[in-house]
Protein backbone atom coordinates (compact mmCIF):
# COMPACT_ATOMS: atom_id res chain seq x y z
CA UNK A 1 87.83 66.83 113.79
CA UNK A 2 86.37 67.08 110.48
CA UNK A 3 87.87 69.05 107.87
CA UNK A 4 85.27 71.13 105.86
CA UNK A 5 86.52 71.65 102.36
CA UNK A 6 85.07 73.42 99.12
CA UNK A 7 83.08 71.95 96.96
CA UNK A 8 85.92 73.94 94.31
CA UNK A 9 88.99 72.60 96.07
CA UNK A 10 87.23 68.83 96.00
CA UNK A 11 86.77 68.98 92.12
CA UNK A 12 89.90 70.83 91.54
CA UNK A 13 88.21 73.71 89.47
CA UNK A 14 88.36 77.51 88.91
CA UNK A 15 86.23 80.00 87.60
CA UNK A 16 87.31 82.89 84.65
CA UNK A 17 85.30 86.27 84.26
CA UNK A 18 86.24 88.05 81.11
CA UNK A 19 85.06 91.51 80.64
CA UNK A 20 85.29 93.65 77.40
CA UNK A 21 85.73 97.57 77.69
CA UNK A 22 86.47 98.13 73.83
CA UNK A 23 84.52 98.77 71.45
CA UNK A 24 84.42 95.69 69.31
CA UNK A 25 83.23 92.49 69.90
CA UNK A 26 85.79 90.19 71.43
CA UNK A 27 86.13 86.34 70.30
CA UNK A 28 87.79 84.26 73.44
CA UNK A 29 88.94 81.39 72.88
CA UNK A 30 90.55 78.89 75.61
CA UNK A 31 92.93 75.89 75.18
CA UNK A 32 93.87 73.90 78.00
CA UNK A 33 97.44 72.39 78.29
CA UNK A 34 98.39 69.17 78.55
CA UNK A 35 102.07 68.35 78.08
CA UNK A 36 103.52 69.97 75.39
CA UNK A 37 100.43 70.07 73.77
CA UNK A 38 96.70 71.55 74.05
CA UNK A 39 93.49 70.01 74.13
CA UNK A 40 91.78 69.45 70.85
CA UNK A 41 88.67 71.23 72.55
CA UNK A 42 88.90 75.15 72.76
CA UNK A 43 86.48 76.74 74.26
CA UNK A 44 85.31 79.60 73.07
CA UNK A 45 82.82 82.35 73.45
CA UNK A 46 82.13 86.01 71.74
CA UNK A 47 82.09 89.28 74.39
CA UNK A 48 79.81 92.25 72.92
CA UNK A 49 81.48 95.46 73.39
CA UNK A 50 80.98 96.67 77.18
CA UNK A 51 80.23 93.37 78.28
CA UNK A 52 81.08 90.90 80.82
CA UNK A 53 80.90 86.57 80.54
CA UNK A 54 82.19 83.91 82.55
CA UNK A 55 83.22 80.48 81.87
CA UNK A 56 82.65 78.36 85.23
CA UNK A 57 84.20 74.82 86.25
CA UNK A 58 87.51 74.62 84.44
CA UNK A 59 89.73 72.20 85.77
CA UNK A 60 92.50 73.65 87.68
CA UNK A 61 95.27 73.40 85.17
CA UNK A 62 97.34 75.92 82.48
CA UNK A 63 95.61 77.53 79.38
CA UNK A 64 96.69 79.32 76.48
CA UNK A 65 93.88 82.14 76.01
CA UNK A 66 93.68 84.11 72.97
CA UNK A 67 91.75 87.89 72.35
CA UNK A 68 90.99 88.71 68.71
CA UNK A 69 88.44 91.35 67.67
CA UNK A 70 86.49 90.39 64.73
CA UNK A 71 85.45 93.38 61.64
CA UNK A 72 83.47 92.81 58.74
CA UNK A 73 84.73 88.97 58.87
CA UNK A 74 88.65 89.63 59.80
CA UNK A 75 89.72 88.90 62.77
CA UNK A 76 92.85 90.19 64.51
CA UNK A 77 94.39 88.68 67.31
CA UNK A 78 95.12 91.71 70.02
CA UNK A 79 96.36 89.53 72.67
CA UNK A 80 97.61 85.94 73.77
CA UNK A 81 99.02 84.02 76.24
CA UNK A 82 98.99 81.15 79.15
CA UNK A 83 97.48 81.82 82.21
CA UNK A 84 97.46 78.84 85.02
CA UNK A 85 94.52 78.14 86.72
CA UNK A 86 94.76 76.86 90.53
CA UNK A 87 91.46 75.62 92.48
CA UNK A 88 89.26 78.46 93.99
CA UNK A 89 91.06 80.99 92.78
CA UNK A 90 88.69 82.44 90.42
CA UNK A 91 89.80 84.99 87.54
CA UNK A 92 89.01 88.26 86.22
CA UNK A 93 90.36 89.88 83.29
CA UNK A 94 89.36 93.22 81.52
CA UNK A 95 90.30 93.73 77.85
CA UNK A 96 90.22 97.64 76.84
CA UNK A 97 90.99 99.38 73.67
């Protein structure tokens, strides 16, 4: 017997949707854990307002992700966190006003 497996489960990765309902654009930006410590690479990606994007083959693993909204060249951070990522187990998040 063969055991058929995901091509997701075999390179350990997940998928995150991010959709913006506000207003604003929405900076994303993405730091994955290791340790203590993140990742000098953050990934990171700007949402126009009523928008969706998706960031596709992270490595299964914990993140810190950070929301700001950006106007006339201030940004304010509106929301952050850790979220863990587990194999196949894709993510959606909506950010509203």
């Amino acid at each position: 017997v063969i055991e058929k497996k995901d091509s997701c489960a075999v390179k350990n990765i997940s998928d995150i949707s991010i959709k913006n309902s506000t207003t604003k654009p929405l900076l994303v930006s993405i730091y994955r854990r290791n340790g203590n410590l993140y990742e000098a690479g953050v990934l990171s990606m700007k949402i126009l307002p009523k928008n969706q994007e998706t960031l596709y083959e992270l490595k299964a693993g914990i993140y810190k992700v950070k929301y700001e909204t950006e106007e006339d060249d201030e940004k304010q951070v509106i929301r952050e966190g850790e979220i863990r990522l587990i194999a196949c187990a894709n993510i959606f998040k909506e950010i509203k006003d």
